[in-house]
Protein backbone atom coordinates (compact mmCIF):
# COMPACT_ATOMS: atom_id res chain seq x y z
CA UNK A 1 109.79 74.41 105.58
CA UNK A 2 111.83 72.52 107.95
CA UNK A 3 110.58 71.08 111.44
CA UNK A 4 112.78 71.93 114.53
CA UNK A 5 114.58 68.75 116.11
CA UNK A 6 113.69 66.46 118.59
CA UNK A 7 116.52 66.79 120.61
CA UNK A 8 119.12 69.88 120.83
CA UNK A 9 118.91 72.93 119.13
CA UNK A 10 118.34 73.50 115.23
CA UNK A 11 116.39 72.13 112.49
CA UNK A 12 115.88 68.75 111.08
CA UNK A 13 115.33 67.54 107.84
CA UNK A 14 112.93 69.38 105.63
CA UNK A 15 108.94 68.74 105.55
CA UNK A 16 108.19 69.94 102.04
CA UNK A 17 109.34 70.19 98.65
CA UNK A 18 110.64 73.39 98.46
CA UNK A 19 112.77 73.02 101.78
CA UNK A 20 114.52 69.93 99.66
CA UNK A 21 114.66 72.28 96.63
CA UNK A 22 116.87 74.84 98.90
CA UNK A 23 118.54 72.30 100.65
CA UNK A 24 119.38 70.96 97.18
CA UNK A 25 120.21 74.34 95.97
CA UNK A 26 122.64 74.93 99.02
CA UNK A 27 124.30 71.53 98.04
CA UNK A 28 124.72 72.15 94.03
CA UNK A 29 125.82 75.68 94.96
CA UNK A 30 128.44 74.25 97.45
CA UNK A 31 129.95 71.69 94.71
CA UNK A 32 129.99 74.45 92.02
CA UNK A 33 132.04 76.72 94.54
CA UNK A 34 134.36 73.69 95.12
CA UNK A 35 134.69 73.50 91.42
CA UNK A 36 135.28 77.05 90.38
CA UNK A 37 137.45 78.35 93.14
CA UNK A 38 140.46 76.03 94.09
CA UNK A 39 140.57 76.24 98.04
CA UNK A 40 144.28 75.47 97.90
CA UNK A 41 145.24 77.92 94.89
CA UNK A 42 142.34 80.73 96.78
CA UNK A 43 141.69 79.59 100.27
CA UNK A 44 140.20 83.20 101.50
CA UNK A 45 137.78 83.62 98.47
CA UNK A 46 136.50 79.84 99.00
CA UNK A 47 135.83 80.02 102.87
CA UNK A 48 134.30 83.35 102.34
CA UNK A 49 131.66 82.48 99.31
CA UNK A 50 130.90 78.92 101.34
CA UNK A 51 130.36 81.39 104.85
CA UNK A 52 127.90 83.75 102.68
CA UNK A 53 126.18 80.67 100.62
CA UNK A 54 125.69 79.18 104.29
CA UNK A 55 124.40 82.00 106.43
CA UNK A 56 122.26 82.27 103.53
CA UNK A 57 120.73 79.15 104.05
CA UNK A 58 120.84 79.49 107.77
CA UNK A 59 118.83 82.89 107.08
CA UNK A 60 116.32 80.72 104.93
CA UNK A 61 115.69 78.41 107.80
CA UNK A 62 115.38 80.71 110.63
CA UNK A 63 112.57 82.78 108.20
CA UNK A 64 110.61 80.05 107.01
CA UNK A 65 111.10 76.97 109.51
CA UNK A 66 109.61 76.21 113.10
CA UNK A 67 111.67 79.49 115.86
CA UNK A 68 114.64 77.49 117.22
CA UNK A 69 115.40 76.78 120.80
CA UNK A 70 116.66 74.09 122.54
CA UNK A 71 114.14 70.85 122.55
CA UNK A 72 114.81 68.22 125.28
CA UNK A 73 112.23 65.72 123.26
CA UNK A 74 108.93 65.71 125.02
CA UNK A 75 107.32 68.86 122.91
């Protein structure tokens, strides 16, 4: 799903549909949140449904991308 980075640690963009369809997912998800729960009016319930939507997606790339670990570019 996605391809590790060049240089540093993490992953890149995606390689495949369905890593854009998550990524895209993460990204509607994160708007709707924005939309739905004020983070001025409820700034605890926002930072705490973006933290879960985002170690979700985290979760999502560590299962189904390339194992992270630091790249220095010549693998």
């Amino acid at each position: 799903m996605n391809t590790a980075k060049r240089y540093g640690w993490g992953w890149g963009a995606p390689s495949c549909w369905q890593g854009w369809a998550v990524l895209s997912a993460y990204f509607f998800l994160l708007g709707w949140i924005a939309v739905l729960v004020s983070p001025s009016r409820e700034p605890f319930t926002f930072v705490a449904l973006v933290s879960v939507l985002s170690l979700f997606l985290v979760a999502v790339c560590w299962l189904k991308g390339e194992p992270p670990r630091w790249r220095w570019g010549r693998d």
